[in-house]
C-alpha atoms as a PDB file:
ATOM      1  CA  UNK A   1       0.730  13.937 -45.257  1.00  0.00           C
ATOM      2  CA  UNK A   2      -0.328  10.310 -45.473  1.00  0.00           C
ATOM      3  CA  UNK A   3      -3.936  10.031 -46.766  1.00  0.00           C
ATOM      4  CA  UNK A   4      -6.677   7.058 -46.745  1.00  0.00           C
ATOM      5  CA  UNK A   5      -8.857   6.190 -49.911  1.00  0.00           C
ATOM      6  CA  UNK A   6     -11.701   3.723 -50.746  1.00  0.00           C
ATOM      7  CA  UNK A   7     -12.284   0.772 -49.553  1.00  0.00           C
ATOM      8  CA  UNK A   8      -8.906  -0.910 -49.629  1.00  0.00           C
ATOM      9  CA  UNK A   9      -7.272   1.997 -47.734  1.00  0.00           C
ATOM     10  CA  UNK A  10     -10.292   1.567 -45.214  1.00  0.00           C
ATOM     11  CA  UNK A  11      -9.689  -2.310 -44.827  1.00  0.00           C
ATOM     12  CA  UNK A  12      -5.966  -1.963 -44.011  1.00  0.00           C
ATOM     13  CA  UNK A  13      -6.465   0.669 -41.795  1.00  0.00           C
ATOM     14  CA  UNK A  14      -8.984  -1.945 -39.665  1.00  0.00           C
ATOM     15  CA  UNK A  15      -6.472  -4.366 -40.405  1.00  0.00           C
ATOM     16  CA  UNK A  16      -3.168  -2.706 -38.594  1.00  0.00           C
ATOM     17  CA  UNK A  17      -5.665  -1.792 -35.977  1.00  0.00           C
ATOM     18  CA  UNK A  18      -6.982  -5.170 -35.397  1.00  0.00           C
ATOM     19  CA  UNK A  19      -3.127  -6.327 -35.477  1.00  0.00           C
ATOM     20  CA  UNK A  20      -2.066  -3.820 -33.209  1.00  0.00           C
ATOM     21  CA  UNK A  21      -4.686  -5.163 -30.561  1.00  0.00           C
ATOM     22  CA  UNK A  22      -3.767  -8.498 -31.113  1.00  0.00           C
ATOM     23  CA  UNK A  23      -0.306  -7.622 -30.130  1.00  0.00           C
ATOM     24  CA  UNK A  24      -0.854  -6.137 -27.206  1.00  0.00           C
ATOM     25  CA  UNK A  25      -3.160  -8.616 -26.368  1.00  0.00           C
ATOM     26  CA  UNK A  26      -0.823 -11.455 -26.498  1.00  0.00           C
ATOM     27  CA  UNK A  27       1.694  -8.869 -24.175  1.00  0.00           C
ATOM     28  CA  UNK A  28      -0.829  -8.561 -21.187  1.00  0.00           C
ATOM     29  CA  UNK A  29      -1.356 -12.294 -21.794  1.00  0.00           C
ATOM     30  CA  UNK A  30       2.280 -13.075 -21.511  1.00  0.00           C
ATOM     31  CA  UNK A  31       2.163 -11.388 -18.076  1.00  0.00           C
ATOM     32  CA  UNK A  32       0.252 -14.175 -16.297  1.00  0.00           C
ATOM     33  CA  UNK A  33       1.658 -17.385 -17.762  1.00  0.00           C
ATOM     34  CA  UNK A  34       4.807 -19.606 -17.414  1.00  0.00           C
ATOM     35  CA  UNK A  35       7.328 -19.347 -20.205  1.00  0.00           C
ATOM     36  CA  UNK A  36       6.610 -22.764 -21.306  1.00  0.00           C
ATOM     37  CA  UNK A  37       3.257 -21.522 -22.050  1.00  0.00           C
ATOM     38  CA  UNK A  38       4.707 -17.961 -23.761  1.00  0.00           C
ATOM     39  CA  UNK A  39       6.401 -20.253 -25.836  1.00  0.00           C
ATOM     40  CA  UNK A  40       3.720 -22.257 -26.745  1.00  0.00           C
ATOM     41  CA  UNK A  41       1.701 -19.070 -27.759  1.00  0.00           C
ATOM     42  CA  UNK A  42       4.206 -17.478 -29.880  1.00  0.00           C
ATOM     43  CA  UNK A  43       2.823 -19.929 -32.810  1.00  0.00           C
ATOM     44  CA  UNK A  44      -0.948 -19.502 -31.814  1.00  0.00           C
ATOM     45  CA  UNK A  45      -2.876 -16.200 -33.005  1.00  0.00           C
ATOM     46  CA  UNK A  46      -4.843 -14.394 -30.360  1.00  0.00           C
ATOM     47  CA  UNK A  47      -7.536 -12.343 -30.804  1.00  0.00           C
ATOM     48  CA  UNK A  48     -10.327 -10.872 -28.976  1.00  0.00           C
ATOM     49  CA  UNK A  49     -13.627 -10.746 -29.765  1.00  0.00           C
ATOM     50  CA  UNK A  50     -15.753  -8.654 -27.861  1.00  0.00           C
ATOM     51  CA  UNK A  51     -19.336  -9.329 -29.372  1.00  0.00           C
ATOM     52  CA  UNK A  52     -18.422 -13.038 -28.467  1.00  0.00           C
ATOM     53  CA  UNK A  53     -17.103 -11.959 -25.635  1.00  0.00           C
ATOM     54  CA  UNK A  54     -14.104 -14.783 -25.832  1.00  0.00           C
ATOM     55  CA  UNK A  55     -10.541 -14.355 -26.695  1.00  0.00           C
ATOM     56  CA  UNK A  56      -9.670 -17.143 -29.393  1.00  0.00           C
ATOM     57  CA  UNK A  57      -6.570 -19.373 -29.905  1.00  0.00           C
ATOM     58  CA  UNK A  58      -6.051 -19.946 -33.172  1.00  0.00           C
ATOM     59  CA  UNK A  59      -3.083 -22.822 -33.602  1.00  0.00           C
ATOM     60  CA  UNK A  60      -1.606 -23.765 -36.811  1.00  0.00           C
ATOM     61  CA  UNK A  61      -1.595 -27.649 -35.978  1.00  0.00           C
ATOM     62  CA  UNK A  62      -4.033 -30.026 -34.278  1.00  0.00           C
ATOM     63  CA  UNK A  63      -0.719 -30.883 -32.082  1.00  0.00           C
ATOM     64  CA  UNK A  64      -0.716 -27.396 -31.169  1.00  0.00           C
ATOM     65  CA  UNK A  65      -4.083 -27.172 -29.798  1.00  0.00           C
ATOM     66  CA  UNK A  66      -4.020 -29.767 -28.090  1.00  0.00           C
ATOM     67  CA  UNK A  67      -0.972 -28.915 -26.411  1.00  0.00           C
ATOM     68  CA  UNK A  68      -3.039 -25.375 -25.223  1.00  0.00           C
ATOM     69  CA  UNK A  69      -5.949 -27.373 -24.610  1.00  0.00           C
ATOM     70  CA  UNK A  70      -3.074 -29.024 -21.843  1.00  0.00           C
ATOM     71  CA  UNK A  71      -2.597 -25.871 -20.820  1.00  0.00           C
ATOM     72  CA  UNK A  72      -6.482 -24.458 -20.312  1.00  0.00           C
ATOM     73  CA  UNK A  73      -6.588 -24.301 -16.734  1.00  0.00           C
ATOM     74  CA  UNK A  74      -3.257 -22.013 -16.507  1.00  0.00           C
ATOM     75  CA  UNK A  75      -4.304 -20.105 -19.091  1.00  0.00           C
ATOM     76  CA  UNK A  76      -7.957 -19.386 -17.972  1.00  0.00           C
ATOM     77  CA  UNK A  77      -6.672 -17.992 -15.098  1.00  0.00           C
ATOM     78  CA  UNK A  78      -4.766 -15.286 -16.907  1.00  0.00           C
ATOM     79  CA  UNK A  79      -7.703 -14.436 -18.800  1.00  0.00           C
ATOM     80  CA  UNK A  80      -8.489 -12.854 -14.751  1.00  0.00           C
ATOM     81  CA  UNK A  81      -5.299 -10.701 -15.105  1.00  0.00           C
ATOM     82  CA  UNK A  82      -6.021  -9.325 -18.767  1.00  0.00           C
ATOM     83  CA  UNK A  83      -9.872  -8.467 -17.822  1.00  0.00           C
ATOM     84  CA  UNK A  84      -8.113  -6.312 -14.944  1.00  0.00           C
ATOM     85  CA  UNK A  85      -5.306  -4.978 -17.158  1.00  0.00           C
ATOM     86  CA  UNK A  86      -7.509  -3.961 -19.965  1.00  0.00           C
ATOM     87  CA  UNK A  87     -10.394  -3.272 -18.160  1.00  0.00           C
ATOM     88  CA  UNK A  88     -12.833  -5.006 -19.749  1.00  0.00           C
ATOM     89  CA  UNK A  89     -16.545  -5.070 -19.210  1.00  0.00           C
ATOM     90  CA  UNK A  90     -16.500  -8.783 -19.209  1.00  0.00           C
ATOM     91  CA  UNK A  91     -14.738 -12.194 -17.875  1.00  0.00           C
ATOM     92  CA  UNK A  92     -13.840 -13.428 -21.913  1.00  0.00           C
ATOM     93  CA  UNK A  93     -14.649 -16.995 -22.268  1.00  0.00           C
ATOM     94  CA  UNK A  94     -11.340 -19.204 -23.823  1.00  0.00           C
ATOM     95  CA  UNK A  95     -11.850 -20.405 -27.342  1.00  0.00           C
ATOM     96  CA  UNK A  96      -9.185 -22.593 -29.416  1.00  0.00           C
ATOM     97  CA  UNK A  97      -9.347 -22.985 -33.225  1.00  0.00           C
ATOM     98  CA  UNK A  98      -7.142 -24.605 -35.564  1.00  0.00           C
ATOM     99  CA  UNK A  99      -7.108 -23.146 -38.496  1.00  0.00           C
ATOM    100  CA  UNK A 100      -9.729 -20.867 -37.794  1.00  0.00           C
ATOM    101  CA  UNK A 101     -12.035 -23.815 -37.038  1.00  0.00           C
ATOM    102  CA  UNK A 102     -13.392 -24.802 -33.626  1.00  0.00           C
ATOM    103  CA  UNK A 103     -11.615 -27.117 -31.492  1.00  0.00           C
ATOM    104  CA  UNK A 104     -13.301 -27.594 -28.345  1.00  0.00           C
ATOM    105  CA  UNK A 105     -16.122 -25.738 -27.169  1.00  0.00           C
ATOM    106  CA  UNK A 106     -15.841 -22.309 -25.762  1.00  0.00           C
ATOM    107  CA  UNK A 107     -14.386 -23.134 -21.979  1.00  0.00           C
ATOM    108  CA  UNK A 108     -15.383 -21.004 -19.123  1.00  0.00           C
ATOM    109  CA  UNK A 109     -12.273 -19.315 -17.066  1.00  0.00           C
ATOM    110  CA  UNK A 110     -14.324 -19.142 -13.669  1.00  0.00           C
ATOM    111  CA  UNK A 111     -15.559 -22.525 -14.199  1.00  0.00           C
ATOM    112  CA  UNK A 112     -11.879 -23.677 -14.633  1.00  0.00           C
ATOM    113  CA  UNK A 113     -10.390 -22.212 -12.399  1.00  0.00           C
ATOM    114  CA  UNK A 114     -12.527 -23.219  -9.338  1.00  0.00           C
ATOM    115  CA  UNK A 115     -12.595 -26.984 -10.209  1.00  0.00           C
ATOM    116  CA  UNK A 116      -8.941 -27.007 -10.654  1.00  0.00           C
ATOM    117  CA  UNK A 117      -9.099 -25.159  -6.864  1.00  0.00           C
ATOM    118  CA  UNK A 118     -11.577 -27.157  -5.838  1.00  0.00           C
ATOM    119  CA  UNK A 119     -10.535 -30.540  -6.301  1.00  0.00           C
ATOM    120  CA  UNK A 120      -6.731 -30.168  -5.879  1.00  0.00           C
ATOM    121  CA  UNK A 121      -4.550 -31.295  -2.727  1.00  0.00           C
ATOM    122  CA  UNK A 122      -1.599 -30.540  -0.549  1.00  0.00           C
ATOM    123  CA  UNK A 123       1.485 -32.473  -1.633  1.00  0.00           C
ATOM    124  CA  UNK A 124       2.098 -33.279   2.310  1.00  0.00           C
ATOM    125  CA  UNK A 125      -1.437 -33.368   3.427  1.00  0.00           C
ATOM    126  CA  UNK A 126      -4.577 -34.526   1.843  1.00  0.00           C
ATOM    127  CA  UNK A 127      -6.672 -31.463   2.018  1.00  0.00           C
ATOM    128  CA  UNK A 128     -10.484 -32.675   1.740  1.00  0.00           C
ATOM    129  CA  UNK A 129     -13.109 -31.418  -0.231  1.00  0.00           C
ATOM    130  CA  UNK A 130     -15.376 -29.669   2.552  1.00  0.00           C
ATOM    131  CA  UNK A 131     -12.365 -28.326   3.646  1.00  0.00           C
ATOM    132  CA  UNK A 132     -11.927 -26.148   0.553  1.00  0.00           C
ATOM    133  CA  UNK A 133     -15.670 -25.755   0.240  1.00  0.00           C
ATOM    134  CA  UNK A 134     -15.180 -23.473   2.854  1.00  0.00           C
ATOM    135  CA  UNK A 135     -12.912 -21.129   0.869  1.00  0.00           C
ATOM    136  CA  UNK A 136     -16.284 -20.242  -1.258  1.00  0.00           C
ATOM    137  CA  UNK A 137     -14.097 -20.161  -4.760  1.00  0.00           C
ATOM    138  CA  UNK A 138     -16.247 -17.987  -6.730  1.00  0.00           C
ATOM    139  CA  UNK A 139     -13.363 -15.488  -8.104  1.00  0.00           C
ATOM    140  CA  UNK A 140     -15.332 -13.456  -9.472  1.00  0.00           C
ATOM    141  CA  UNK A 141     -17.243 -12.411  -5.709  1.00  0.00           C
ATOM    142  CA  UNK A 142     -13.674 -12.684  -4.406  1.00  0.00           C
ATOM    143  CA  UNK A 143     -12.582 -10.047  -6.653  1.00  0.00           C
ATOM    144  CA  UNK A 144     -15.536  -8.072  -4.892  1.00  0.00           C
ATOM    145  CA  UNK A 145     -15.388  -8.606  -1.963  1.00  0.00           C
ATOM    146  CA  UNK A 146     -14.345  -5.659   0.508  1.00  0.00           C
ATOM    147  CA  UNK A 147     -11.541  -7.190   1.977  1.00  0.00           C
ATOM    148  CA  UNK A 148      -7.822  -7.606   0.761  1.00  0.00           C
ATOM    149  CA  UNK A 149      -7.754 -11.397  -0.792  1.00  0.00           C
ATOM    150  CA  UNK A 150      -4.695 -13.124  -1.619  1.00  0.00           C
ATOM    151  CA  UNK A 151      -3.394 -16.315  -2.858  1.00  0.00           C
ATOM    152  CA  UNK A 152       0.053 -16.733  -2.955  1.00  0.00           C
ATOM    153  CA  UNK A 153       2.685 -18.966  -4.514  1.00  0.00           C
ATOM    154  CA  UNK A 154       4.835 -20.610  -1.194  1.00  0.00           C
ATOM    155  CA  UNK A 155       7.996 -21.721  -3.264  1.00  0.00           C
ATOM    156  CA  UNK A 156       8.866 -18.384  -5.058  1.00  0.00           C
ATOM    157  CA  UNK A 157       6.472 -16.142  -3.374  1.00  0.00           C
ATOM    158  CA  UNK A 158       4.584 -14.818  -6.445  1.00  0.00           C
ATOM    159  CA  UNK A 159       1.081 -13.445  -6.474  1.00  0.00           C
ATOM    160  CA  UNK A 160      -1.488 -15.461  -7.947  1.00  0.00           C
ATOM    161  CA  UNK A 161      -4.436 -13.640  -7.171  1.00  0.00           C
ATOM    162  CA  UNK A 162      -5.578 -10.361  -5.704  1.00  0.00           C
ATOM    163  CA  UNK A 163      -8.672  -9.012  -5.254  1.00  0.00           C
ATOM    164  CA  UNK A 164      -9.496  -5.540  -5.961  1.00  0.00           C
ATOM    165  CA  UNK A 165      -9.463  -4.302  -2.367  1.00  0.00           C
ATOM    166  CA  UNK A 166      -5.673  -5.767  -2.275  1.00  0.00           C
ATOM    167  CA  UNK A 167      -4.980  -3.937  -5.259  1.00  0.00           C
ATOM    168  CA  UNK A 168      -6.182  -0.446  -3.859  1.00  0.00           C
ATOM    169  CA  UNK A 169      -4.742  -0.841  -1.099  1.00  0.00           C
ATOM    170  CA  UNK A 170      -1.453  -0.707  -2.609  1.00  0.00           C
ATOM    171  CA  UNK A 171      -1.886   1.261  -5.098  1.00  0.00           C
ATOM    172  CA  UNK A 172      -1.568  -0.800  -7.411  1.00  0.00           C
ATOM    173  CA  UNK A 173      -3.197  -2.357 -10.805  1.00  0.00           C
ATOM    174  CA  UNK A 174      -3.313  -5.892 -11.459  1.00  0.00           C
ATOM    175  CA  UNK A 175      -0.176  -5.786 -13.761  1.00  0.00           C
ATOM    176  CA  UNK A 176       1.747  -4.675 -11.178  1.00  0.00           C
ATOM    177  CA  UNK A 177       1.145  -6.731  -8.937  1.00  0.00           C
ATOM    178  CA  UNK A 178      -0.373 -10.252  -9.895  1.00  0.00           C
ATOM    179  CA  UNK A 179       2.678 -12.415 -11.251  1.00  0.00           C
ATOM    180  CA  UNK A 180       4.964 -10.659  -8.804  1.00  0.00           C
ATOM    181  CA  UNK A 181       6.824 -11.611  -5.549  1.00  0.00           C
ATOM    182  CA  UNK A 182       5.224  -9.905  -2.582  1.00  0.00           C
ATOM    183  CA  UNK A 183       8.392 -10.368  -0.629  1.00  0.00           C
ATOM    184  CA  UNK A 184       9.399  -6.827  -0.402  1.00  0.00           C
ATOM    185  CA  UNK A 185       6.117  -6.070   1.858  1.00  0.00           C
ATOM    186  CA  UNK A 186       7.523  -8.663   4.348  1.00  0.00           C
ATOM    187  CA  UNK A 187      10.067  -8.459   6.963  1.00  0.00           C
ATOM    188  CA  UNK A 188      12.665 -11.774   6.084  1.00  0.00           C
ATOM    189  CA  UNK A 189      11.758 -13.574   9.793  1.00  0.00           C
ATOM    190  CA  UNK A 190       7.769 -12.579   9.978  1.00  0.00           C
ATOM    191  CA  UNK A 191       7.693 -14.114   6.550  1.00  0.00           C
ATOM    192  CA  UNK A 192       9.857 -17.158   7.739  1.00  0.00           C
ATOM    193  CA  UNK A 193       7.870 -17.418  10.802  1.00  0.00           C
ATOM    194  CA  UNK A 194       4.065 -17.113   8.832  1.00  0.00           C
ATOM    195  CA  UNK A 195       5.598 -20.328   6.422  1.00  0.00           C
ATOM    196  CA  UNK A 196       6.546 -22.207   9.336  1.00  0.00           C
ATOM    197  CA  UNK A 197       3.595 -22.155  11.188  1.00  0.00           C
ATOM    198  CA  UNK A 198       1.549 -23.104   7.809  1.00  0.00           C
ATOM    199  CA  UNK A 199       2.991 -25.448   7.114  1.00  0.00           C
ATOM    200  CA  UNK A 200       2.269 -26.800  10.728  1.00  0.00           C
ATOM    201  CA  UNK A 201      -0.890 -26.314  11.481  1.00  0.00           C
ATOM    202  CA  UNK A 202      -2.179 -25.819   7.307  1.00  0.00           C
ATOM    203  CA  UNK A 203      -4.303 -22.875   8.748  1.00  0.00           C
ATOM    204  CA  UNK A 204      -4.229 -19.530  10.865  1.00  0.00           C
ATOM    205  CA  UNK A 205      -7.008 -17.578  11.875  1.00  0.00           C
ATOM    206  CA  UNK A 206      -7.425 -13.905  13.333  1.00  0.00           C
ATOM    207  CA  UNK A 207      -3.236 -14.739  12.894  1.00  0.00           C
ATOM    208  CA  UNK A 208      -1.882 -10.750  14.042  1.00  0.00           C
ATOM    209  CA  UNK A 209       1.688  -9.873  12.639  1.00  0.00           C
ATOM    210  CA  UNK A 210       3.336  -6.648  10.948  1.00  0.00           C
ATOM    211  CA  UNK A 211       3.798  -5.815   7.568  1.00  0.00           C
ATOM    212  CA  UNK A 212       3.745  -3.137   4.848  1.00  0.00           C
ATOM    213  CA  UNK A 213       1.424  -2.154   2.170  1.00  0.00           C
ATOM    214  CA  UNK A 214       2.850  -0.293  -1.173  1.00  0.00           C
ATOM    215  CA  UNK A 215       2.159   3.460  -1.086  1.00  0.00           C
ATOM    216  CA  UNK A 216       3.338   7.329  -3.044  1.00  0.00           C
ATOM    217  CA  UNK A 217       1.985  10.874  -2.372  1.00  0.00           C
ATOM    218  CA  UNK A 218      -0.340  12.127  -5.660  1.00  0.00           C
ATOM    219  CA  UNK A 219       1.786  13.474  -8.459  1.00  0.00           C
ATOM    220  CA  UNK A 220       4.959  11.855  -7.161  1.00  0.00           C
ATOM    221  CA  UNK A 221       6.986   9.015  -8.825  1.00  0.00           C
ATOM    222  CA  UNK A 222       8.374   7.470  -5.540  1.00  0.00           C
ATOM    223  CA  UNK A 223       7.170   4.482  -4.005  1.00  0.00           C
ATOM    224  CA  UNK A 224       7.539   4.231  -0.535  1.00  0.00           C
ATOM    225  CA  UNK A 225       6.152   1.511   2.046  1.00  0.00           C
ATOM    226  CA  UNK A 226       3.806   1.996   4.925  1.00  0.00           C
ATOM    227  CA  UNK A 227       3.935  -0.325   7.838  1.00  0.00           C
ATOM    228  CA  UNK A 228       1.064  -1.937   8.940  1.00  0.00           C
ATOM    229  CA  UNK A 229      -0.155  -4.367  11.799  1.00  0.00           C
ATOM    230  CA  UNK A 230      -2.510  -7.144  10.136  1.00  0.00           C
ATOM    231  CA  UNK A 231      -4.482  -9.918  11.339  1.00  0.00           C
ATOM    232  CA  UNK A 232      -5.590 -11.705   8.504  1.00  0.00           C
ATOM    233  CA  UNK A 233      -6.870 -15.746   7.956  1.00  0.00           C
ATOM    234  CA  UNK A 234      -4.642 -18.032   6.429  1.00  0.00           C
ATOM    235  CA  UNK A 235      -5.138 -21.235   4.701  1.00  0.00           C
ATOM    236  CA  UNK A 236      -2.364 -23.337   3.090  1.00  0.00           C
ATOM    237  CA  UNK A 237      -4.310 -25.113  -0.194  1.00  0.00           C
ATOM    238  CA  UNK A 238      -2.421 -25.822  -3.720  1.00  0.00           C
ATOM    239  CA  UNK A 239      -3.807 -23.631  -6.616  1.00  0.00           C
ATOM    240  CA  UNK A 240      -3.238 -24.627 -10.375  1.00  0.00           C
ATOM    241  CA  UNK A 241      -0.404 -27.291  -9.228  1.00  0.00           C
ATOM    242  CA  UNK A 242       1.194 -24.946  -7.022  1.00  0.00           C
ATOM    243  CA  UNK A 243       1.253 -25.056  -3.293  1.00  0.00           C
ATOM    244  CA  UNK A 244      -0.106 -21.420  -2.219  1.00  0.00           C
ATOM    245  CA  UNK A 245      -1.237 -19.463   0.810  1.00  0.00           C
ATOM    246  CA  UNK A 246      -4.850 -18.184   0.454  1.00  0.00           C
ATOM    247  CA  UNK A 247      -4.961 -14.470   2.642  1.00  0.00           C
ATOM    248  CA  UNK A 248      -7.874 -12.652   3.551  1.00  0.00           C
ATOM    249  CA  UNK A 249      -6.885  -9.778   5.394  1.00  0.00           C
ATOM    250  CA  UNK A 250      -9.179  -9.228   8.434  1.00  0.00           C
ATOM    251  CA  UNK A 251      -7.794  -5.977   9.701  1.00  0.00           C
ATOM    252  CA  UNK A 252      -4.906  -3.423   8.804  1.00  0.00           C
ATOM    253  CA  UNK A 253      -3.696  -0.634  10.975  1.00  0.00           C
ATOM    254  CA  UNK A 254      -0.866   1.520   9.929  1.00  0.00           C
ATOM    255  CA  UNK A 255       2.024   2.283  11.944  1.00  0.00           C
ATOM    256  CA  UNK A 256       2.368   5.998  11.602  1.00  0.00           C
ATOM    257  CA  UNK A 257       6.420   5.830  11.033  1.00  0.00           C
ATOM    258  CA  UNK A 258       7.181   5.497   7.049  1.00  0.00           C
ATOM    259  CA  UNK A 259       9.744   3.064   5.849  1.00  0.00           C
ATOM    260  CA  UNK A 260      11.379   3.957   2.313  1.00  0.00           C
END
């Protein structure tokens, strides 16, 4: 049997802890961010510290920090995904060191996130300000709010961002769903049909059309989806550089037949 003694045993016991949480950490990180920006991490120790509330990036160079200092918005939005994931008490503010000193000032996710929404614009179509104003980009109340919220990636269809409701709706934790394509709840020509008209008319409202929402009996392993009739609003806007659908989901009634 493996025993622990003084001090020293008791320090590298908090150590492999901490190291162990750092790990995983950088793992649920991983799941929200481009490879470019994996790769940039890879050199960068992240930690979280939960009396600061802030997870810190501590890079090796000055070159390096900057470089994730580049990458702020992007990552401040995937600080969203790991409070979900690891269910934290707490939106962590983004902190980068070098060297284990400061940086930059702490940087607030929500703050970076909805400027970077906020004052972005449609490659094809300038989308204005009051326009976007009307979107109300406070993600944390979006998280809240009752009804299924989704922003959506148009060129790969990948899930940016979904609300809590969205989540239980499908069953579904953030993981599992955020960073993923969403094509698999869409029939191939209601999908083609919804892109079509956005990028027509830029917005749809009360817009009516079927689709399916992710679903499994308790205890069982298999995932099965339930089709649904929706009428959700529709806005086309571009989200951290990427053009993207934003969804709320007005209404959902389920069509009683099951597909597997």
């Amino acid at each position: 049997m493996l025993g622990f003694h003084g001090e020293n045993s008791e320090s590298s016991l908090e150590k492999t802890f901490q190291n162990s949480s750092d790990s995983l950490l950088f793992k649920v990180l991983c799941q929200f961010v481009s490879c470019e920006i994996q790769e940039s991490l890879t050199s960068t120790r992240i930690g979280l510290d939960s009396d600061a509330k802030t997870i810190q990036f501590d890079c090796p160079s000055k070159a390096g920090a900057a470089r994730l200092l580049r990458m702020s918005n992007s990552i401040a939005f995937a600080i969203y995904g790991v409070k979900e994931t690891l269910k934290l008490g707490f939106l962590p503010k983004l902190e980068i060191l070098c060297n284990g000193q400061p940086f930059i000032p702490r940087l607030s996710p929500e703050k970076l996130v909805s400027d970077n929404f906020m004052s972005s614009s449609n490659v094809n179509h300038s989308i204005s300000s009051a326009e976007l104003a009307d979107l109300d980009l406070d993600l944390n109340e979006l998280y809240r709010d009752r009804d299924p919220v989704y922003i959506t990636q148009m060129f790969d269809q990948k899930v940016l961002f979904a609300n809590q409701s969205a989540l239980q709706s499908n069953n579904r934790a953030a993981g599992e769903m955020v960073g993923k394509e969403i094509t698999a709840l869409w029939d191939d020509d209601v999908l083609s049909q919804l892109i079509g008209r956005l990028e027509r008319d830029r917005q749809l409202w009360q817009y009516s059309y079927p689709g399916y929402r992710w679903s499994r009996d308790p205890n069982s392993r298999i995932w099965r989806r339930d089709r649904y009739m929706f009428v959700a609003n529709y806005k086309l806007v571009e989200f951290l550089g990427s053009i993207c659908r934003f969804c709320v989901i007005t209404s959902a009634e389920k069509i009683q037949t099951p597909v597997f």
